[in-house]
Protein backbone atom coordinates (compact mmCIF):
# COMPACT_ATOMS: atom_id res chain seq x y z
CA UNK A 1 177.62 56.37 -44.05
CA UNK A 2 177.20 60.13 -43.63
CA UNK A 3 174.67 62.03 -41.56
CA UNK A 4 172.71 62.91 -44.95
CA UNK A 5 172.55 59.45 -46.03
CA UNK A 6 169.17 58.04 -44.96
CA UNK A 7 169.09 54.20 -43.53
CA UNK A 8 168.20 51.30 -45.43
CA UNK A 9 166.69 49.63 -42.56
CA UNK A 10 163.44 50.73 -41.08
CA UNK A 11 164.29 50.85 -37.33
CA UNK A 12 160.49 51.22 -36.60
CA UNK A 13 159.32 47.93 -38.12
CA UNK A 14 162.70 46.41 -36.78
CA UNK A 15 161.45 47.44 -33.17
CA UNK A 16 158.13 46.34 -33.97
CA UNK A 17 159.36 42.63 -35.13
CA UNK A 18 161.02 42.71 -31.67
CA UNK A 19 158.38 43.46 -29.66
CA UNK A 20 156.28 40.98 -31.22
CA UNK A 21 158.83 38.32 -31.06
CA UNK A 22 158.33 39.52 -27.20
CA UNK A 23 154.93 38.87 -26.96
CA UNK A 24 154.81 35.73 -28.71
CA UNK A 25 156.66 34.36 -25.48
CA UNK A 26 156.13 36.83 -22.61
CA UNK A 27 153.83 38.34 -20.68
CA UNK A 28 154.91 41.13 -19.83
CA UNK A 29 152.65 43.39 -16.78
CA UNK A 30 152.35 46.49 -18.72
CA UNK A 31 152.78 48.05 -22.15
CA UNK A 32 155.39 50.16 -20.94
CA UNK A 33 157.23 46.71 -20.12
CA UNK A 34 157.08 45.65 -23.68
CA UNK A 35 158.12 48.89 -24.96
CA UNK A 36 161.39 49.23 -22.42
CA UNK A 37 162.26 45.80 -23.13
CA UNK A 38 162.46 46.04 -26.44
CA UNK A 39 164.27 49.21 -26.62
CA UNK A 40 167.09 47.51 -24.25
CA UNK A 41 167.55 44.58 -26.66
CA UNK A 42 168.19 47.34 -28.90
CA UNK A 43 170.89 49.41 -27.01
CA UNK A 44 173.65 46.16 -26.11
CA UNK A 45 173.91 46.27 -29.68
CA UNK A 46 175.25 50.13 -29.50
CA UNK A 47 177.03 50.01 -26.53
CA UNK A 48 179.95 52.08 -26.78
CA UNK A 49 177.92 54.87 -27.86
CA UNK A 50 176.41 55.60 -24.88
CA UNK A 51 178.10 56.72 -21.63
CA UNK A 52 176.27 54.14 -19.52
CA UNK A 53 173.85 51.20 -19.49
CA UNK A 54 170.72 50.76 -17.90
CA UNK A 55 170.70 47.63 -16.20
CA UNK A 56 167.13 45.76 -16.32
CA UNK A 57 165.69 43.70 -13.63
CA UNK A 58 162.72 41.61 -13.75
CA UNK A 59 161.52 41.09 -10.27
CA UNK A 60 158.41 39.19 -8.85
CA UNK A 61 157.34 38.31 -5.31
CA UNK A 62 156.90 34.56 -6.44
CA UNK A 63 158.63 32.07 -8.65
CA UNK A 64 156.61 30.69 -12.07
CA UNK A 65 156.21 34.34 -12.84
CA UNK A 66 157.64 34.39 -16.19
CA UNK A 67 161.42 35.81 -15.49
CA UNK A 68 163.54 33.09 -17.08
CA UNK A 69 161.55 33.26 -19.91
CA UNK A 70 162.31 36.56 -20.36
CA UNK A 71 166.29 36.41 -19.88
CA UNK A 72 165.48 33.44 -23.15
CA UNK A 73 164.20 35.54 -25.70
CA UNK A 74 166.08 38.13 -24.34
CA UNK A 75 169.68 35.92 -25.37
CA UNK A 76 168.52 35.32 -28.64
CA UNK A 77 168.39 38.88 -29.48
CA UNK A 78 171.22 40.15 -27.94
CA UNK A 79 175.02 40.02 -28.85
CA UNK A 80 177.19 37.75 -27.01
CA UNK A 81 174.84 36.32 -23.96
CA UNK A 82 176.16 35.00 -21.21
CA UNK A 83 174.64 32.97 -18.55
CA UNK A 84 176.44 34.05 -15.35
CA UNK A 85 174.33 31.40 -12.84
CA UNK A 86 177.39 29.28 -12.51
CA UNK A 87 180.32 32.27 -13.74
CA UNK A 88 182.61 32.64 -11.58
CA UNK A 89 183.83 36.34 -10.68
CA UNK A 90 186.80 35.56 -12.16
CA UNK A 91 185.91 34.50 -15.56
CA UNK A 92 182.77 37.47 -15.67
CA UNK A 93 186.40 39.92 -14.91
CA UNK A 94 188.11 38.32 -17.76
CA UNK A 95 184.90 38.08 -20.19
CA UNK A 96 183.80 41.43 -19.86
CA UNK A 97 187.22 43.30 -19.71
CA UNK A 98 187.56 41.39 -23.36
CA UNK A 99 185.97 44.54 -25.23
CA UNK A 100 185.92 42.77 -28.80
CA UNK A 101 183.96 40.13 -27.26
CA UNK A 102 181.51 41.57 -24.60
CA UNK A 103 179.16 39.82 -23.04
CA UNK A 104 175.50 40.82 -22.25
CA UNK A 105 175.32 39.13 -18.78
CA UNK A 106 172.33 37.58 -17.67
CA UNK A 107 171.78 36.80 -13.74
CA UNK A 108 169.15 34.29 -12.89
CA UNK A 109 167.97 34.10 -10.11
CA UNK A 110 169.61 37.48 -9.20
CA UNK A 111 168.17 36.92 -5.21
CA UNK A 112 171.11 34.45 -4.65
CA UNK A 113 173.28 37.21 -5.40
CA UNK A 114 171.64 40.15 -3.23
CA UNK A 115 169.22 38.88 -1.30
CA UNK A 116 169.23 37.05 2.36
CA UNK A 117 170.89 34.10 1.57
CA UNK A 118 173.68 35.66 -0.06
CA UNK A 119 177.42 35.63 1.45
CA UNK A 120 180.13 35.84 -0.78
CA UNK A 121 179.38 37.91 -3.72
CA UNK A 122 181.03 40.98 -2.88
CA UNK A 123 182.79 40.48 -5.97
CA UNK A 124 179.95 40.26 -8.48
CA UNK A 125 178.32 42.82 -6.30
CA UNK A 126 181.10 45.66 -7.62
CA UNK A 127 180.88 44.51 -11.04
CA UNK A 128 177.24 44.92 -11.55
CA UNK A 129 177.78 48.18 -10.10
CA UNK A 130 180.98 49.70 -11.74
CA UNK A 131 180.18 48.36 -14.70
CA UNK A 132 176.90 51.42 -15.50
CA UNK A 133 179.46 52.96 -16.79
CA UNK A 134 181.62 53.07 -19.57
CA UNK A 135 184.36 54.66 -17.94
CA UNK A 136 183.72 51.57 -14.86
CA UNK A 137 187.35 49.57 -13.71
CA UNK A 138 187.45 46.95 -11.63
CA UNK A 139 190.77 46.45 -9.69
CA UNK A 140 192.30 43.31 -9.27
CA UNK A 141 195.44 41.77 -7.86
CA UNK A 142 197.20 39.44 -10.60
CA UNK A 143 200.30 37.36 -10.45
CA UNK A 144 201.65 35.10 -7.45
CA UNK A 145 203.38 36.06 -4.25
CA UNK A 146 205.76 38.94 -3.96
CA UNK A 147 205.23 39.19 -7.87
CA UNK A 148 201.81 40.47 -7.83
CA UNK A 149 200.48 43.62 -9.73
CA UNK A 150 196.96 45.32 -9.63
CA UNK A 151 195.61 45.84 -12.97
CA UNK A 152 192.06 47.39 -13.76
CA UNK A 153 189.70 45.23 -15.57
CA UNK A 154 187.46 47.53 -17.69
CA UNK A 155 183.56 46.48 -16.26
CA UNK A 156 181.47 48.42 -18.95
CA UNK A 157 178.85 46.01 -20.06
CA UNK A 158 174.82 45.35 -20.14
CA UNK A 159 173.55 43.31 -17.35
CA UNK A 160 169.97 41.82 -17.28
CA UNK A 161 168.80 40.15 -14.00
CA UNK A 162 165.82 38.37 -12.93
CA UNK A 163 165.11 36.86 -9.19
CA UNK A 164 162.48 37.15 -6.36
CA UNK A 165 162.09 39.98 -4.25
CA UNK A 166 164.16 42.95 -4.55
CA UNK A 167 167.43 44.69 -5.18
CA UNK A 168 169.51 46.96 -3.23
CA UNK A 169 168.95 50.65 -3.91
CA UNK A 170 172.17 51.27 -5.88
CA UNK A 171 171.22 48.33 -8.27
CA UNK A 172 167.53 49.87 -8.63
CA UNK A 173 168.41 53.16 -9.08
CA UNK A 174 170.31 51.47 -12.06
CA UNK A 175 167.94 49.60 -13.48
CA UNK A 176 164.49 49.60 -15.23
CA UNK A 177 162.51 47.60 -12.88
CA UNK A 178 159.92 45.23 -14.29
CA UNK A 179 157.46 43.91 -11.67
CA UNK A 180 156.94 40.28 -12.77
CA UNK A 181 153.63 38.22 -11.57
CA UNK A 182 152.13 34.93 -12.81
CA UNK A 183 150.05 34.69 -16.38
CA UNK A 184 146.65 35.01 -15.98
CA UNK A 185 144.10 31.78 -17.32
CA UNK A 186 143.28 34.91 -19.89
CA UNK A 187 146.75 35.23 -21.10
CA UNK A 188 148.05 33.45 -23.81
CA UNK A 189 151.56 32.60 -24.78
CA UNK A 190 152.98 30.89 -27.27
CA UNK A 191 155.44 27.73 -25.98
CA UNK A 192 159.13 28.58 -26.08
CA UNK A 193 161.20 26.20 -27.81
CA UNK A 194 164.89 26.53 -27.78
CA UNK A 195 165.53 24.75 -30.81
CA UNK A 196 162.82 26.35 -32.92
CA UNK A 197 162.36 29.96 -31.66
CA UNK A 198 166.18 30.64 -30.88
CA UNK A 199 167.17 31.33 -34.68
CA UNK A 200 164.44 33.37 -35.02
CA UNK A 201 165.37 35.39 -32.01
CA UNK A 202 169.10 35.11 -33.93
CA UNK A 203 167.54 36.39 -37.42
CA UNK A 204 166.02 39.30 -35.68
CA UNK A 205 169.63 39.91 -33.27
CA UNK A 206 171.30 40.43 -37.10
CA UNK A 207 168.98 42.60 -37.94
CA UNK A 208 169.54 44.94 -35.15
CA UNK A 209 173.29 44.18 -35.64
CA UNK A 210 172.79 45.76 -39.35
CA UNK A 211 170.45 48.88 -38.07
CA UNK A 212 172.94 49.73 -35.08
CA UNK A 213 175.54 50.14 -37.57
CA UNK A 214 173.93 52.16 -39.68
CA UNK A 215 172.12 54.87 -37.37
CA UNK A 216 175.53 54.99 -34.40
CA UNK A 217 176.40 58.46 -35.99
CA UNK A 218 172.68 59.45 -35.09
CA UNK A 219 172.62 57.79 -31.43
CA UNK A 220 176.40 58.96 -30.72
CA UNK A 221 176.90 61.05 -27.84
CA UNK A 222 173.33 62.33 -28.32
CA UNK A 223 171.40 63.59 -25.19
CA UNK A 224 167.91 62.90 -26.02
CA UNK A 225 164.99 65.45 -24.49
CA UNK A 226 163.88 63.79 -20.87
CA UNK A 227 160.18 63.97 -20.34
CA UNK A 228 159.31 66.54 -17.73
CA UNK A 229 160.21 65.83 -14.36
CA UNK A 230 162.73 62.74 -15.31
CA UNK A 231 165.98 64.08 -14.16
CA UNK A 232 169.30 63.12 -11.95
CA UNK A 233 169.26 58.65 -12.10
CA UNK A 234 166.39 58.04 -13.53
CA UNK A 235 167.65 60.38 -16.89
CA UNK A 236 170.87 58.40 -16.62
CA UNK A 237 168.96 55.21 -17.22
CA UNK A 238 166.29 55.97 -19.84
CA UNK A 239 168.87 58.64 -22.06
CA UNK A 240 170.32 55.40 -24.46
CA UNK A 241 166.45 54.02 -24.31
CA UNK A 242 165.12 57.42 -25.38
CA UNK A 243 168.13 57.92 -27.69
CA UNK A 244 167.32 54.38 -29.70
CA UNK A 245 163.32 55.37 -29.56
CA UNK A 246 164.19 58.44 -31.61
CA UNK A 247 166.63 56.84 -34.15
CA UNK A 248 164.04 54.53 -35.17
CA UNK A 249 161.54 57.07 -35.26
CA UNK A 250 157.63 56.37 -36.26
CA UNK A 251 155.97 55.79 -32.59
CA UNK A 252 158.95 54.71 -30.60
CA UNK A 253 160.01 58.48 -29.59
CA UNK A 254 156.19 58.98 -27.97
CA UNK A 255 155.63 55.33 -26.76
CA UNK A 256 159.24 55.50 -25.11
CA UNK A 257 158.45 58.81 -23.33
CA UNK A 258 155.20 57.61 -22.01
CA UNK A 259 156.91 53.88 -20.45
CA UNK A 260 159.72 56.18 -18.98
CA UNK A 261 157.34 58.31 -16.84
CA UNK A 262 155.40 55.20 -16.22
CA UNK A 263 157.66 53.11 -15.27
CA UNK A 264 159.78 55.87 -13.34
CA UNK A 265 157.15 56.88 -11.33
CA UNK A 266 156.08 53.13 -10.43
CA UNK A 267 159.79 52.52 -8.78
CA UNK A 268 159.41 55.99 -6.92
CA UNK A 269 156.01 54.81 -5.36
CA UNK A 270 157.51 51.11 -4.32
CA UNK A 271 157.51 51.11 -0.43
CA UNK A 272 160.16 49.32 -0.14
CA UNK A 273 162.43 51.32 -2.53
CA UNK A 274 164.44 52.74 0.93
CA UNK A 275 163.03 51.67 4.23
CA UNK A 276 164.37 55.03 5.61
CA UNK A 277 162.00 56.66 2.99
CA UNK A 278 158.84 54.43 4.18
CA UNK A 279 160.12 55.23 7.77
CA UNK A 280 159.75 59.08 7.48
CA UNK A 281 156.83 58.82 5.32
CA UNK A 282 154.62 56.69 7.74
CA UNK A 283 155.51 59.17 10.47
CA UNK A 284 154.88 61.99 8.32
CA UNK A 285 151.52 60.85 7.34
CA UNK A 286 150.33 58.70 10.54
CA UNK A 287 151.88 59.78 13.25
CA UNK A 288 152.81 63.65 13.24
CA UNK A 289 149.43 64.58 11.46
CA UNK A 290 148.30 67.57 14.21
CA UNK A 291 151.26 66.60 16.39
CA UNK A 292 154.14 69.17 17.65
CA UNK A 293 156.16 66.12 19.48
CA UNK A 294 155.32 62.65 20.16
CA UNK A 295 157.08 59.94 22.27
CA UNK A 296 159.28 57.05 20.67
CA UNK A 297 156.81 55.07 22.93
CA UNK A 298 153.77 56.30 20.96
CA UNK A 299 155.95 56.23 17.78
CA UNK A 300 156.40 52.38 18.14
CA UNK A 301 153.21 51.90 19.18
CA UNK A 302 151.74 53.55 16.06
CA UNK A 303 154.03 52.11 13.32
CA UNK A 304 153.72 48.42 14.88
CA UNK A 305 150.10 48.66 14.80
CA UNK A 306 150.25 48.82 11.15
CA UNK A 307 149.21 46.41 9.47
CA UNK A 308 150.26 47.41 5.62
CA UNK A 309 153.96 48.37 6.75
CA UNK A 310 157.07 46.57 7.43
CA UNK A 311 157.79 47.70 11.15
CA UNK A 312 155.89 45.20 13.34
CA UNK A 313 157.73 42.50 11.27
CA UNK A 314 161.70 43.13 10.87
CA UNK A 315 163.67 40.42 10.72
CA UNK A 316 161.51 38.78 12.95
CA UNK A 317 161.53 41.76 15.60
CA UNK A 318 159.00 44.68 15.90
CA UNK A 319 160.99 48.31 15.32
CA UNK A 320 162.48 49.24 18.83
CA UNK A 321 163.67 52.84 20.02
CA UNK A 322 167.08 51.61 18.98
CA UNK A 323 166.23 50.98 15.49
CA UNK A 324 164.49 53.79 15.35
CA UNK A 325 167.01 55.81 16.72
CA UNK A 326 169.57 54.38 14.15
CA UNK A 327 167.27 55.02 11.52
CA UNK A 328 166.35 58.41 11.47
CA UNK A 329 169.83 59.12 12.19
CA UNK A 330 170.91 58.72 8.66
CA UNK A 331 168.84 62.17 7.98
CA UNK A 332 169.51 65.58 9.26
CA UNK A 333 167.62 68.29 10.33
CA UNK A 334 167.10 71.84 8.99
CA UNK A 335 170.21 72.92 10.73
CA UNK A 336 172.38 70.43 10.31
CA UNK A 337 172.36 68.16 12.78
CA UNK A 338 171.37 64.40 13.15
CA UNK A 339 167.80 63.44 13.83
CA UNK A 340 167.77 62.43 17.39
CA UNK A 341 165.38 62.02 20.12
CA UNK A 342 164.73 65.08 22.30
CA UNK A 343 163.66 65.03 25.97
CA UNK A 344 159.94 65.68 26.68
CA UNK A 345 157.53 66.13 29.43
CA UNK A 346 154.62 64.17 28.60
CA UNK A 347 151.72 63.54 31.55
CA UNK A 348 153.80 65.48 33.92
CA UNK A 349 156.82 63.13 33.40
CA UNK A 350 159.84 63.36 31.58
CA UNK A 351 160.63 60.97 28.60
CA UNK A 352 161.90 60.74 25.37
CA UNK A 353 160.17 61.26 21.79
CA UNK A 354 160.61 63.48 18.43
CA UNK A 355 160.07 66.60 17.43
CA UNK A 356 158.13 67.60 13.84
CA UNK A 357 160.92 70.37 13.44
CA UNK A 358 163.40 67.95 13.22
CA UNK A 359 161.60 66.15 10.98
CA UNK A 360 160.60 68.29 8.44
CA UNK A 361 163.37 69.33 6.50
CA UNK A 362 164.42 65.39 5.83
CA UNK A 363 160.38 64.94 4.73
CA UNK A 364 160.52 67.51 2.27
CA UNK A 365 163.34 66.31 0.63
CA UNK A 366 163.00 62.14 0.74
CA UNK A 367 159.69 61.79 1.20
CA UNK A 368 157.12 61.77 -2.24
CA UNK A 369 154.00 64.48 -1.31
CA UNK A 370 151.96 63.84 0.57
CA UNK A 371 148.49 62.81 0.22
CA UNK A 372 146.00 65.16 -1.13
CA UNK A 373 143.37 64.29 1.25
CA UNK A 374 144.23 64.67 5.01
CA UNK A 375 145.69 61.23 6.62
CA UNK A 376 144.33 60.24 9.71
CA UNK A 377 146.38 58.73 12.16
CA UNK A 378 145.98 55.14 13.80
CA UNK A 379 143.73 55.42 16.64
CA UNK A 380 145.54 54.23 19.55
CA UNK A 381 143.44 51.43 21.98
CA UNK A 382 142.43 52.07 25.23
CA UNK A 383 145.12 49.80 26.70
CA UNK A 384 147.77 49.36 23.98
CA UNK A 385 150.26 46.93 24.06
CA UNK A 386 153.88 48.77 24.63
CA UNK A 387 156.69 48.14 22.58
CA UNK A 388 160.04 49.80 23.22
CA UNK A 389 163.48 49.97 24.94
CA UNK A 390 163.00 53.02 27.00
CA UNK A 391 162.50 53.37 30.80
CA UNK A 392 159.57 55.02 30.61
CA UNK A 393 156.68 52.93 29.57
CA UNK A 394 153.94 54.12 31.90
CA UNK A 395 151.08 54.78 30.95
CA UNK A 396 151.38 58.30 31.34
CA UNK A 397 153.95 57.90 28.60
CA UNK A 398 151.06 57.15 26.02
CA UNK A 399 149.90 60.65 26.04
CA UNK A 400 150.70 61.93 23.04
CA UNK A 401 150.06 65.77 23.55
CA UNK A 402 153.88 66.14 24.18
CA UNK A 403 155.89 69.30 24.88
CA UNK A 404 159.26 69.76 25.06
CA UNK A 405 161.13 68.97 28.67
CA UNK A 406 161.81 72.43 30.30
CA UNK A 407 165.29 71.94 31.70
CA UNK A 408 168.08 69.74 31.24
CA UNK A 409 167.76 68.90 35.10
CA UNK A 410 164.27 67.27 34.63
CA UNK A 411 165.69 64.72 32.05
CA UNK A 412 165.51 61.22 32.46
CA UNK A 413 168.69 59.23 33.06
């Protein structure tokens, strides 16, 4: 085929027969869902024309929510599945470095992997992660004894995952997240049976075979145009999506655009995407509103107290000055330096607390804006309940009209 010769598949009503094959069995949250799902089916079957794959994770607070049913129809569509819930790392290595044979991997229950209870999955861990892109090695050590020799297992392949909870930010910022939850009395799904519905899947998984073939010269090294404001990671992920959407033409190139920005924007707006993030956006918007400098006392008082975030609850523990301290560490200031706390005079007595000037440059560049209407801090009780590691916990300390300690001699010890 040339690049004047027209297809004789229409890619369209191919991705249309997909996404209805979709629907039959899942129920998907949103539109955009349906429309990034079926665009990913799509792209394992051109992988080596793209310079890196999107991973996708579906992702749900609670099981019954419809994941595994997902990764199903997903296998019958794509080339090569491979159920990695019992894979070792060593045979994923060996089945994914095999480029003639590539698998599409698909994780179940992707929370054994990453989340709490996990322990030794550094391995799979690396190959989820080199393997975004195509030019992604793994290293290994092969051979016995003194006879050993590394050699570099190519890791390139598409990965779908599905599991409770959520993923580490390198694995997100990979991925196009789909937010799982459980069908509704009001939705309606076909029943999914194996035996019946997998050669369909199969009939429509040699279609796409056929129609990859014929538009790769189209899709090849192509850099589709991002919608506005989609840039850096999230770019990355969506440009073989976008670039599959426009091969196939008819309302794929506008539907595609519209799920990207949707579904972009819903991972940037997940609180728990970095808990550093949610850290300097609560005290941007609930603690600092009017406030020069307030003590870590009053800064632990105030987060703890609420009741929609994570800090009264971590781990078990309510955020201390130490884990604050560590925290906000990981950010610099305007000039350079770490975030740290400063020494104040608060009530006439030294202590210890932040100041907004150290804040600021780290909340213009982390944090997403801030609301349009004016936040209003938590209003603290009469006779809070004090939370913290510090010395100081009078309750002086509580004041939170703080200024700055004068001299280095008036610091606490």
């Amino acid at each position: 085929m040339t690049d004047t010769q027209p297809t004789t598949l229409d890619g369209a009503e191919l991705l249309d027969a997909v996404e209805h094959f979709h629907r039959r069995f899942n129920a998907f949250p949103t539109e955009a869902a349906y429309v990034a799902v079926t665009l990913w089916d799509a792209h394992t079957h051109l992988l080596d024309a793209f310079d890196s794959t999107p991973r996708i994770a579906f992702l749900s607070p609670e099981p019954g929510s419809g994941k595994t049913r997902a990764l199903e129809v997903i296998s019958t569509l794509v080339p090569h599945p491979m159920h990695a819930v019992n894979a070792s790392p060593a045979a994923l290595f060996r089945a994914v470095a095999d480029e003639k044979g590539r698998p599409v991997v698909l994780f179940d229950e992707i929370d054994t992997v990453f989340g709490p209870k996990a322990k030794d999955n550094e391995d799979l861990r690396g190959l989820i992660n080199a393997g975004h892109r195509r030019s992604g090695v793994s290293y290994r050590c092969i051979g016995d004894g003194g006879t050993q020799s590394v050699v570099a297992f190519p890791s390139y392949c598409a990965v779908a995952m599905a599991g409770l909870g959520h993923l580490p930010d390198t694995i997100m910022a990979r991925s196009v997240v789909i937010r799982m939850r459980r069908r509704a009395r009001t939705e309606k799904v076909e029943p999914y049976r194996h035996r019946i519905h997998e050669p369909q899947g199969n009939a429509l998984r040699d279609r796409l075979a056929s129609w990859a073939k014929e538009v790769r010269p189209q899709v090849d090294g192509v850099f589709p145009e991002m919608p506005e404001g989609i840039t850096d990671r999230p770019a990355d992920v969506w440009e073989p999506l976008l670039a599959i959407a426009d091969a196939a033409g008819g309302t794929w190139p506008e539907r595609a655009r519209t799920a990207c920005v949707e579904l972009v924007n819903a991972v940037s707006e997940d609180d728990r995407a970095s808990l550093g993030v949610k850290l300097l956006t609560d005290l941007r918007d609930h603690v600092f509103p009017g406030e020069v400098a307030v003590s870590t006392v009053e800064i632990l008082h105030l987060l703890n107290s609420m009741e929609e975030s994570p800090w009264g609850d971590l781990d078990g523990q309510p955020l201390n000055s130490r884990r604050l301290s560590r925290m906000l560490r990981e950010y610099m200031t305007s000039k350079g330096k770490t975030i740290a706390p400063r020494p104040l005079r608060i009530g006439g007595q030294p202590t210890k607390g932040y100041h907004r000037d150290d804040l600021t440059d780290a909340w213009n560049r982390y944090c997403p804006p801030p609301p349009e209407a004016s936040v209003t801090s938590v209003t603290t009780p009469a006779t809070p309940a004090v939370i913290s590691a510090d010395a100081v916990t009078e309750p002086e300390a509580r004041n939170r009209y703080a200024a700055v300690a004068d001299a280095p001699d008036q610091l606490p010890v």
